[in-house]
Protein backbone atom coordinates (compact mmCIF):
# COMPACT_ATOMS: atom_id res chain seq x y z
CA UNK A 1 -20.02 29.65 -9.72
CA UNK A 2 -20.45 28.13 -12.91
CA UNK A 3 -22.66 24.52 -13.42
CA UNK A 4 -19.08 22.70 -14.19
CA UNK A 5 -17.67 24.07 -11.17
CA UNK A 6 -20.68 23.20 -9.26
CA UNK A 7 -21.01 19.50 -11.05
CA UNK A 8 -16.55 19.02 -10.17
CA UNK A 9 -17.11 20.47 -6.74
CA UNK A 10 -19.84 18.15 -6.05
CA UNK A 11 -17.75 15.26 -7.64
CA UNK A 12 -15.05 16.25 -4.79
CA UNK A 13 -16.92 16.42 -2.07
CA UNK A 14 -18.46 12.95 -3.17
CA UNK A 15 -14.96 11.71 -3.03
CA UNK A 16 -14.15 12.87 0.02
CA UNK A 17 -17.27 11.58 2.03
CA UNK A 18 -15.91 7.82 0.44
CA UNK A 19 -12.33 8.53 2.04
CA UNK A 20 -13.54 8.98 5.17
CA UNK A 21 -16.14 6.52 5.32
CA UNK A 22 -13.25 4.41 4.21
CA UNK A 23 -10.68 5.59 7.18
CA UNK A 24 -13.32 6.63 9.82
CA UNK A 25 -15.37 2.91 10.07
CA UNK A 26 -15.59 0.56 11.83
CA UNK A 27 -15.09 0.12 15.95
CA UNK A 28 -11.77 0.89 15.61
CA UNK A 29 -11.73 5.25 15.77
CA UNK A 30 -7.92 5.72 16.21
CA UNK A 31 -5.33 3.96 14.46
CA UNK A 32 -1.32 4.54 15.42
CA UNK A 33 -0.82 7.30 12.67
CA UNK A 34 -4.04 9.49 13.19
CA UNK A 35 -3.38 9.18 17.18
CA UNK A 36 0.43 10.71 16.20
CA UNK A 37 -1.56 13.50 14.28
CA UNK A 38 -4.13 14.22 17.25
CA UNK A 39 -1.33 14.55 19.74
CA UNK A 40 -1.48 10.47 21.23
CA UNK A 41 1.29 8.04 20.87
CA UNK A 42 -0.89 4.88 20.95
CA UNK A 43 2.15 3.12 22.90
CA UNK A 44 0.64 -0.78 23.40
CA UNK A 45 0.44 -0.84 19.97
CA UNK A 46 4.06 -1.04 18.87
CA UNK A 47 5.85 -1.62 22.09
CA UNK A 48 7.33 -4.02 23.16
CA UNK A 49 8.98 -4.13 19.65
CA UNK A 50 6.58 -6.74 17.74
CA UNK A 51 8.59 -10.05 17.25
CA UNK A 52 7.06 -13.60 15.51
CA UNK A 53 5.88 -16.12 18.41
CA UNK A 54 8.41 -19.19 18.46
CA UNK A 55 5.60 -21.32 16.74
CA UNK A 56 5.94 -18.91 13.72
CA UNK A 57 9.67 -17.75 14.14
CA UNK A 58 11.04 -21.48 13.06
CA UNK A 59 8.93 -22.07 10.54
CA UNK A 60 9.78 -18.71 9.26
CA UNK A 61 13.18 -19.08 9.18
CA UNK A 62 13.28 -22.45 7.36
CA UNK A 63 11.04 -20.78 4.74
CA UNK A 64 13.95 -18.06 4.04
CA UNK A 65 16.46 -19.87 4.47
CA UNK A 66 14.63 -22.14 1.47
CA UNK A 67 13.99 -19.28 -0.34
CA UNK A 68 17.90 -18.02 -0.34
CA UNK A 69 18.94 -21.49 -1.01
CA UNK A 70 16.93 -21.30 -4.38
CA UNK A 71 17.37 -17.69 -5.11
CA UNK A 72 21.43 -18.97 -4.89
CA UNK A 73 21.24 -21.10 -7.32
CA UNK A 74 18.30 -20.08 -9.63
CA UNK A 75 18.07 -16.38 -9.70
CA UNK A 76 19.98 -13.88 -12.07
CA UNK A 77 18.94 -10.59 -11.61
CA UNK A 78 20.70 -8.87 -14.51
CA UNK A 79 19.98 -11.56 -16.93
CA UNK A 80 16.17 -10.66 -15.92
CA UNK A 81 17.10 -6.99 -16.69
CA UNK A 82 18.62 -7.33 -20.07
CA UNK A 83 16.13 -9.57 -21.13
CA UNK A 84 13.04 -8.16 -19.86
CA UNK A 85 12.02 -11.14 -18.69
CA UNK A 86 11.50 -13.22 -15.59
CA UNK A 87 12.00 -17.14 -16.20
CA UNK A 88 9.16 -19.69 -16.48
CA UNK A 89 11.98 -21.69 -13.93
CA UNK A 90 12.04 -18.75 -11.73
CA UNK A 91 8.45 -18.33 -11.63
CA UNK A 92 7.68 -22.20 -10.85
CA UNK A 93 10.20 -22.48 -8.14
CA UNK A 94 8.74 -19.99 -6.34
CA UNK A 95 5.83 -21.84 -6.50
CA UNK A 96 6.75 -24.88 -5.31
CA UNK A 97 8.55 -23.18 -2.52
CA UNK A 98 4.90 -21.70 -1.74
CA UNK A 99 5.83 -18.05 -1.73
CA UNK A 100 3.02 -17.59 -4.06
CA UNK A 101 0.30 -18.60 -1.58
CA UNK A 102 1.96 -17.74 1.08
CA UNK A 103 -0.22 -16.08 3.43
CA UNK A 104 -3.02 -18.35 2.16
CA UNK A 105 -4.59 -20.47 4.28
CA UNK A 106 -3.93 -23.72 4.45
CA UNK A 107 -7.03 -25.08 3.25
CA UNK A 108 -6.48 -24.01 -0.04
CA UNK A 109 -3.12 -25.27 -0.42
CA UNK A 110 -1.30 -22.23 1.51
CA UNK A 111 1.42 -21.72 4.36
CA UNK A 112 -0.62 -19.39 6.63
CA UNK A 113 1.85 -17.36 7.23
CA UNK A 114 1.74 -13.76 8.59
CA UNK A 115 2.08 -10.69 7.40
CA UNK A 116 5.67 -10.53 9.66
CA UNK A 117 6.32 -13.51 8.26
CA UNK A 118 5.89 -13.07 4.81
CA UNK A 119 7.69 -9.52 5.01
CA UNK A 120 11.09 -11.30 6.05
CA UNK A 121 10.19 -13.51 2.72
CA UNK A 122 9.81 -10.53 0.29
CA UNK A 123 12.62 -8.78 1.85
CA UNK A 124 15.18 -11.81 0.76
CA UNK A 125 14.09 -11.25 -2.93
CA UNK A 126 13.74 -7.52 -2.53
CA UNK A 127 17.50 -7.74 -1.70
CA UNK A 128 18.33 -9.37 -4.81
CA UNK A 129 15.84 -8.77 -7.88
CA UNK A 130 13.34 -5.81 -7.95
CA UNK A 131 11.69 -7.23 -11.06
CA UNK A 132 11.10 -10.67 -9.13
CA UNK A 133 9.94 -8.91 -5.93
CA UNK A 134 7.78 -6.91 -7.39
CA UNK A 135 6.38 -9.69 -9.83
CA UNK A 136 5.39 -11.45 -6.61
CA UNK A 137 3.80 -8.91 -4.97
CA UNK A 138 1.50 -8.11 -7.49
CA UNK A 139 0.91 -11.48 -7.86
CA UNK A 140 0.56 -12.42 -3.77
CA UNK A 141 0.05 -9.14 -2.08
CA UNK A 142 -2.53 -7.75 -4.43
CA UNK A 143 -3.67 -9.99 -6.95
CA UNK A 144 -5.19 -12.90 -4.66
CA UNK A 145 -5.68 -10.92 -2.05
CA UNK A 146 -8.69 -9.53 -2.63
CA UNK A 147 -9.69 -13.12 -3.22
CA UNK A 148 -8.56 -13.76 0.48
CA UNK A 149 -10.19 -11.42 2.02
CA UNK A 150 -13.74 -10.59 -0.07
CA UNK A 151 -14.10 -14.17 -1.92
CA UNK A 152 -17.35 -16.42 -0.51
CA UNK A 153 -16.20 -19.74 -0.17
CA UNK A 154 -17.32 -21.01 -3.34
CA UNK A 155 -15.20 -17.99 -5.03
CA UNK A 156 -11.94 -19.08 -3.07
CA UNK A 157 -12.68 -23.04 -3.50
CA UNK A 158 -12.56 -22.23 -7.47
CA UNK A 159 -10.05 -20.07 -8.35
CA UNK A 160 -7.47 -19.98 -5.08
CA UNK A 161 -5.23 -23.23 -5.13
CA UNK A 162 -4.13 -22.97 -8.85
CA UNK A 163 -3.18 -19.13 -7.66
CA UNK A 164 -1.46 -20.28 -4.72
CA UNK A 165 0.25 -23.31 -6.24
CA UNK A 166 1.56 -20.38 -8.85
CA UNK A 167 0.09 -22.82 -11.48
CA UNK A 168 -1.77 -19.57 -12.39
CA UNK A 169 -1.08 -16.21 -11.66
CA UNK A 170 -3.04 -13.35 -10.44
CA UNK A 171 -2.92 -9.09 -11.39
CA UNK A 172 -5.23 -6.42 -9.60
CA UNK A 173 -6.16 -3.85 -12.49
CA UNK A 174 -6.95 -0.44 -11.00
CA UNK A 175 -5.29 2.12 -12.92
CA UNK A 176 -6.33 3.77 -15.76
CA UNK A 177 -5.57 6.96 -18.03
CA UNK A 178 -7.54 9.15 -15.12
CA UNK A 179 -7.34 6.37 -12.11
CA UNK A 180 -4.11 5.86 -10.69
CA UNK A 181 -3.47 7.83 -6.87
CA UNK A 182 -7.18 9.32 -7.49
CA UNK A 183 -8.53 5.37 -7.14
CA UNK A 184 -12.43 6.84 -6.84
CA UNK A 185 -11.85 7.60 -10.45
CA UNK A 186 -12.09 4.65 -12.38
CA UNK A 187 -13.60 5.54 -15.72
CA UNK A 188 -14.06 1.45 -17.09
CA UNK A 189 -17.99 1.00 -17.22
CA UNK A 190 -19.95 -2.34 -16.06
CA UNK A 191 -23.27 -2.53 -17.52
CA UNK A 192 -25.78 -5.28 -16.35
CA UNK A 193 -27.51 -7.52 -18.99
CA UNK A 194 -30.94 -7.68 -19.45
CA UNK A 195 -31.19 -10.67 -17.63
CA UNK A 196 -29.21 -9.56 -15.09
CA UNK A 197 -26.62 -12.79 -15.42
CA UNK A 198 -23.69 -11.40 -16.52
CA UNK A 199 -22.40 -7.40 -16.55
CA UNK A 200 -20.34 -6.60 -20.02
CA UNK A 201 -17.55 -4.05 -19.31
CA UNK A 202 -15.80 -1.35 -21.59
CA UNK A 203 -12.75 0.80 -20.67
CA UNK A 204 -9.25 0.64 -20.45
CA UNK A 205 -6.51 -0.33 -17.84
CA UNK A 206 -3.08 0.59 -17.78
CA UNK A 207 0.44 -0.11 -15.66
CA UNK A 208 -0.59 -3.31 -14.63
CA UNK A 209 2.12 -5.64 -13.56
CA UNK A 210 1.53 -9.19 -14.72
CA UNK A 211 -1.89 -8.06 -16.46
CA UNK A 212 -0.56 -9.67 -19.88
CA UNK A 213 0.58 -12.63 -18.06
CA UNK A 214 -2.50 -13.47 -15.58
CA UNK A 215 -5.03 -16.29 -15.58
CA UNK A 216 -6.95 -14.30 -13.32
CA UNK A 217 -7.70 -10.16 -12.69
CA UNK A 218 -9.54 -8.33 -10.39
CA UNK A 219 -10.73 -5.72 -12.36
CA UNK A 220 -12.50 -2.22 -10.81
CA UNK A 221 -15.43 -0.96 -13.17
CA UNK A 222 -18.51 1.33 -12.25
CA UNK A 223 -21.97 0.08 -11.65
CA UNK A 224 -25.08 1.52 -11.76
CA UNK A 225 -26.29 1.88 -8.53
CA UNK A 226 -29.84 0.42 -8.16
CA UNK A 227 -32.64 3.05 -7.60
CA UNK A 228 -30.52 5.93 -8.76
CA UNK A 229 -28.30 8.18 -10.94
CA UNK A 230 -25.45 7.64 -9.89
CA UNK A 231 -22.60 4.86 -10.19
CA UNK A 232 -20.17 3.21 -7.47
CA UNK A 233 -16.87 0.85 -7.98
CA UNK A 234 -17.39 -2.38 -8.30
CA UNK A 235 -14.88 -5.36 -8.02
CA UNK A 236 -14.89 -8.36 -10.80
CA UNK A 237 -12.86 -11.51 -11.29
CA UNK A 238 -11.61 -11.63 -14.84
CA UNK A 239 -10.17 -14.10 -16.94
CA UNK A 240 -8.00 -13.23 -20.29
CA UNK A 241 -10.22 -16.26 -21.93
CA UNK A 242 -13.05 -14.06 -22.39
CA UNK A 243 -14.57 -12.81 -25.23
CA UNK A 244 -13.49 -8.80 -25.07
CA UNK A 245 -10.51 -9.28 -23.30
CA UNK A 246 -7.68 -7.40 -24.83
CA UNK A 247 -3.79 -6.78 -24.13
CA UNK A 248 -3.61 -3.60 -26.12
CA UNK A 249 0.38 -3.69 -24.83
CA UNK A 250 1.87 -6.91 -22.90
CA UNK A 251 5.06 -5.48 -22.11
CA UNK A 252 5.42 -1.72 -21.74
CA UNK A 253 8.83 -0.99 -21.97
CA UNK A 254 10.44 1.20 -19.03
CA UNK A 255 12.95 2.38 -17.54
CA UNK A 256 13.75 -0.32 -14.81
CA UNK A 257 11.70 -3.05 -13.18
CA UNK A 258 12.12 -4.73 -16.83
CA UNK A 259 12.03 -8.08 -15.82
CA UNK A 260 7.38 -7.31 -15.04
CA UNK A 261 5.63 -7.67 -17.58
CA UNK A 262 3.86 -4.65 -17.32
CA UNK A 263 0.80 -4.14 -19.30
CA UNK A 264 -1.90 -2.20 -20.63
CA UNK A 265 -5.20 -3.90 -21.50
CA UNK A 266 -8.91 -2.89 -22.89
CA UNK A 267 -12.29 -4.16 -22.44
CA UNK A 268 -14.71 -3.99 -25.38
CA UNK A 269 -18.07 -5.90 -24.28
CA UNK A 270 -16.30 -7.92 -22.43
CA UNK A 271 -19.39 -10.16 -20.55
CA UNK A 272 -18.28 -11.36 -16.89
CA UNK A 273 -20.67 -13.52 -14.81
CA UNK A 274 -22.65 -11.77 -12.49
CA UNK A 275 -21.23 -14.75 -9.80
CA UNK A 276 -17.56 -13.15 -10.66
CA UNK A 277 -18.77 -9.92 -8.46
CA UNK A 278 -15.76 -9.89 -5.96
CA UNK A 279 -16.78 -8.64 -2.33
CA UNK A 280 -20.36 -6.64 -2.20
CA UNK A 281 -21.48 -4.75 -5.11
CA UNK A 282 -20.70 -0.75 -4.99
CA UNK A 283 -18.33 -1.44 -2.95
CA UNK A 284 -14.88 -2.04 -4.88
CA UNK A 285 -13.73 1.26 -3.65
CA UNK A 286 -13.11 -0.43 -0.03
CA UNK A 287 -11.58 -3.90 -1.88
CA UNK A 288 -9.30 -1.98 -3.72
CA UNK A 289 -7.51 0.49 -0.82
CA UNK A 290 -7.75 -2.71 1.57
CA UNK A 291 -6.12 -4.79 -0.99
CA UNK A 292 -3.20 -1.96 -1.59
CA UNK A 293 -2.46 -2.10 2.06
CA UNK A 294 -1.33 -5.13 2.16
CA UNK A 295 0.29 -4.88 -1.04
CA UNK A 296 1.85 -1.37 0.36
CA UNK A 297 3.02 -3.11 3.50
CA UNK A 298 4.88 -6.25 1.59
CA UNK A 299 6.57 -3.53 -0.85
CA UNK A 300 8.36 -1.97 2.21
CA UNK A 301 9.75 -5.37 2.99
CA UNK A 302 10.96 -5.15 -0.94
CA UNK A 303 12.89 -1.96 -0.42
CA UNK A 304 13.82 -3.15 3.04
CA UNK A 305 15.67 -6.12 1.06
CA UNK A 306 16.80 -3.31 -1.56
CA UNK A 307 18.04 -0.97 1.02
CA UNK A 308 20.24 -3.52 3.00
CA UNK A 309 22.04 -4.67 -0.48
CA UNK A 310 23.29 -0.76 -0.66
CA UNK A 311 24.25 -0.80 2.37
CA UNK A 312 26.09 -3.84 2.39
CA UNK A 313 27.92 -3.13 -0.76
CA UNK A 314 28.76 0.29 0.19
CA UNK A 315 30.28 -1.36 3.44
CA UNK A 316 32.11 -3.66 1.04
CA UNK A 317 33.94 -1.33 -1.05
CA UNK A 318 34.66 1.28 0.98
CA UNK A 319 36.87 -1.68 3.46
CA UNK A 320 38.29 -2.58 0.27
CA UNK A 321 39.19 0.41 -2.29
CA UNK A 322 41.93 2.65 -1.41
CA UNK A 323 42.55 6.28 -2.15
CA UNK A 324 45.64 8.62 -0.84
CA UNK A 325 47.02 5.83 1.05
CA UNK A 326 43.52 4.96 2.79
CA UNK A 327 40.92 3.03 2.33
CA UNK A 328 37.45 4.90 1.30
CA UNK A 329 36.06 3.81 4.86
CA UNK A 330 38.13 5.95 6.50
CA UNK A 331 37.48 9.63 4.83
CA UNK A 332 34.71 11.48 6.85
CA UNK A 333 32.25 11.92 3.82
CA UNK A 334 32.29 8.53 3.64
CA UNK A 335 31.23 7.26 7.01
CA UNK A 336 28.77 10.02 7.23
CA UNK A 337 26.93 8.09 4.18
CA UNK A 338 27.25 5.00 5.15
CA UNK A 339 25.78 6.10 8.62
CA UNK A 340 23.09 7.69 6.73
CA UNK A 341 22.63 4.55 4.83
CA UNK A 342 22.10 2.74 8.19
CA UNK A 343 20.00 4.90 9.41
CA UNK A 344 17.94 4.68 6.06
CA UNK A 345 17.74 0.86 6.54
CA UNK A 346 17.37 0.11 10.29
CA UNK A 347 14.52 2.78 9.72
CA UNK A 348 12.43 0.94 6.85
CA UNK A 349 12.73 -2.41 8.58
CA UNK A 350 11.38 -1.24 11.82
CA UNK A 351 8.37 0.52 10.09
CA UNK A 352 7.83 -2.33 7.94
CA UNK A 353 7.69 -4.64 10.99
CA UNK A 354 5.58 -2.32 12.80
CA UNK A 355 3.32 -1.76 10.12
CA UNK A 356 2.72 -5.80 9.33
CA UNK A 357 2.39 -6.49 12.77
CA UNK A 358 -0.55 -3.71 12.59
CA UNK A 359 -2.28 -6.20 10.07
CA UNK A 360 -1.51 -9.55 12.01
CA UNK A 361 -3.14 -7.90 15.35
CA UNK A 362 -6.51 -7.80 13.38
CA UNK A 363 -6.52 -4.07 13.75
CA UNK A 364 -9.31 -2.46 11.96
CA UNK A 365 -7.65 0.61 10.28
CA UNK A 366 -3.66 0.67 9.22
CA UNK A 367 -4.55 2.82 5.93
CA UNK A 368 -2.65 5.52 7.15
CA UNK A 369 0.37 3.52 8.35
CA UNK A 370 0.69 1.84 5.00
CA UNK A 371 0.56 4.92 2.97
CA UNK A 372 3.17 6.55 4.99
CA UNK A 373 5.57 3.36 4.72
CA UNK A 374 4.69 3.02 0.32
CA UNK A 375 6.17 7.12 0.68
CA UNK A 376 8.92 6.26 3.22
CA UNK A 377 10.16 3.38 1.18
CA UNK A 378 10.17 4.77 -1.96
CA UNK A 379 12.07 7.99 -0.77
CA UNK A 380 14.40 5.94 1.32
CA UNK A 381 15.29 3.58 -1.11
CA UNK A 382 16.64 6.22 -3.51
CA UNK A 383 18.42 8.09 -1.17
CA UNK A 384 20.49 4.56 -0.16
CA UNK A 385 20.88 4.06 -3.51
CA UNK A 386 22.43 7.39 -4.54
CA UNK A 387 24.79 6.87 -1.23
CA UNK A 388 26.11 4.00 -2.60
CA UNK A 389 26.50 5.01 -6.22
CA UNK A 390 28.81 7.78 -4.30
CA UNK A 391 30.61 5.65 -2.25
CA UNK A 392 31.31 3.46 -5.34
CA UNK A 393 32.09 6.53 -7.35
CA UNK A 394 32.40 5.77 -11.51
CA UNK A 395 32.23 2.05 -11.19
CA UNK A 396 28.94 2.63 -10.25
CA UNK A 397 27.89 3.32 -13.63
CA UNK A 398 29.10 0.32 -15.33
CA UNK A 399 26.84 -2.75 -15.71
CA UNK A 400 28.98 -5.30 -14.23
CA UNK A 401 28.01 -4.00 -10.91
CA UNK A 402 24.24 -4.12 -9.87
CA UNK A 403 24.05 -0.59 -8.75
CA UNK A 404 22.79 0.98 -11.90
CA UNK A 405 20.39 -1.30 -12.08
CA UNK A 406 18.96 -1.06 -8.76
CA UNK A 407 19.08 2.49 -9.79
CA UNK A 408 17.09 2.54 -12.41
CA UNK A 409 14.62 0.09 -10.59
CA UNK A 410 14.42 2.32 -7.90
């Protein structure tokens, strides 16, 4: 074997021991997905069916039905699309409404809500506006979060109520040219000052939703590791104010989800105050994945919304449009698709549920779960998509309809 295949062998094996010491710790030793894959059915754990208590389930339901009342009135999904923008309105009502703080808690100017709870939230404006769910999520799910759950309380008494008042707003910058699934890979460098007060970072991030937008980013860059060699991930809190800091490209264009501003950013000597170190040093590896599973978990409640809008407006034409005498609804191909589409959606809202209720029990390992709802979702959401571009047929196409939109966002 040659010294490069030793050296990326090594590197794999390295990468491998920090997956499983990320799924394997902890008292927790069998979560509901491995148990399926061992041969158990962990049954306590999602039955009976898990259901909000009555102290959350009101409160709850005034939030959405808020958050439907505004969406009414305020939202406009294709005017988002065409102009690749979400509005500052849009943005702010959703503030004051609190769905950008959310799940915070209520100490720092938050709702406390679940993760249940907050699902049946997203899935209202997943049902409407990909761009807008999505824009929240990264904002909510994954850009304070990390905040939430690896801040010390002076961190979270400093930069959380702005974030969860949405008078700022927050992006989680992972990927990069050779970092996106392979998350162990980040390539962006963090090298400590001499005095050991601030670390200056260079490297490059890219696909970030709301990085050209945010007041605040949790940014992954390597380390040294004290005492050795080597270098481990690292977690930082960023701010676009400092010196360094550079949108290279606000607004990647794409092909759907037009409305995020989507960006790609670079870090030339960028210094960040040692005191900005997010959660323990080394250890931004673990921030990141249990950030994305909460972030993974709220973006099945966004296709969830998605997936009930196809269905619903497959539903509606087929009653209503009439071929040979007959209304679409009756030919066999037709109710075999709308079936499927059913199936499709009762499916992603139970594992959604399931998976959420996973977090709010305080179980110590769902990284499996969420990981098989992001693939799930995703899959499922394009299949109910396509079965409702069918149903619809060539009207589908056209952009006074919101199916080729949610086409191309899906």
């Amino acid at each position: 074997m040659t010294q490069t295949a030793v050296q990326t062998e090594a590197a794999r094996q390295k990468q491998v021991r920090e997956a499983e010491e990320l799924l394997f710790t902890g008292p927790q030793r069998l979560g509901l997905a491995k148990g399926l894959f061992l041969g158990r059915f962990v049954a306590d754990w999602v039955m009976p069916y898990p259901a909000l208590p009555p102290s959350q389930a009101d409160a709850t339901e005034r939030a959405v039905t808020e958050v439907r009342q505004f969406l009414d009135v305020s939202l406009d999904p294709a005017a988002i699309d065409r102009q690749s923008d979400i509005p500052r309105e849009v943005v702010e009502g959703l503030g004051r409404l609190g769905v950008l703080g959310m799940t915070a808690p209520v100490e720092f100017g938050g709702r406390g809500f679940s993760q249940m709870a907050y699902c049946q939230v997203m899935e209202e404006i997943g049902g409407r506006c990909a761009s807008t769910s999505i824009f929240t999520n990264a904002h909510h799910s994954i850009g304070i979060r990390a905040l939430l759950l690896f801040g010390t309380p002076e961190q979270k008494r400093r930069w959380l109520p702005p974030l969860v008042r949405g008078e700022q707003l927050a992006a989680f910058a992972l990927t990069e040219p050779e970092a996106g699934s392979d998350a162990a890979n980040v390539q962006t460098q963090a090298r400590p000052s001499a005095d050991g007060s601030h670390y200056i970072l260079n490297g490059e991030k890219r696909y970030i939703t709301n990085g050209a937008i945010a007041q605040v980013l949790t940014v992954m860059a390597r380390t040294p590791v004290p005492g050795k060699s080597e270098t481990a991930v690292t977690a930082f809190l960023v701010t676009p104010d400092m010196p360094g800091f550079v949108a290279v490209e606000p607004r990647m264009e794409k092909l759907g989800l037009r409305g995020t501003a989507t960006a790609r950013l670079a870090f030339r000597d960028m210094r960040v105050p040692r005191e900005n170190i997010l959660g323990p040093l080394g250890k931004g590896l673990k921030v990141a994945l249990t950030v994305l599973d909460f972030g993974r978990t709220t973006f099945g409640a966004c296709c969830t919304g998605a997936a009930k809008t196809c269905l619903r407006l497959a539903v509606q034409h087929a009653n209503t449009r009439k071929q040979f005498g007959r209304t679409l609804g009756e030919f066999e191909l037709v109710k075999k698709k709308i079936a499927r589409m059913a199936a499709g959606a009762y499916a992603l809202e139970a594992m959604t549920t399931v998976t959420a209720s996973l977090i709010d029990r305080g179980l110590e390992d769902y990284m499996l779960e969420t990981a098989i709802l992001k693939v799930f979702s995703t899959e499922a959401v394009w299949m109910l998509v396509n079965d409702a571009f069918q149903v619809h047929g060539g009207a589908a196409y056209f952009t006074d309809r919101p199916l080729e939109r949610m086409l191309r966002d899906a």
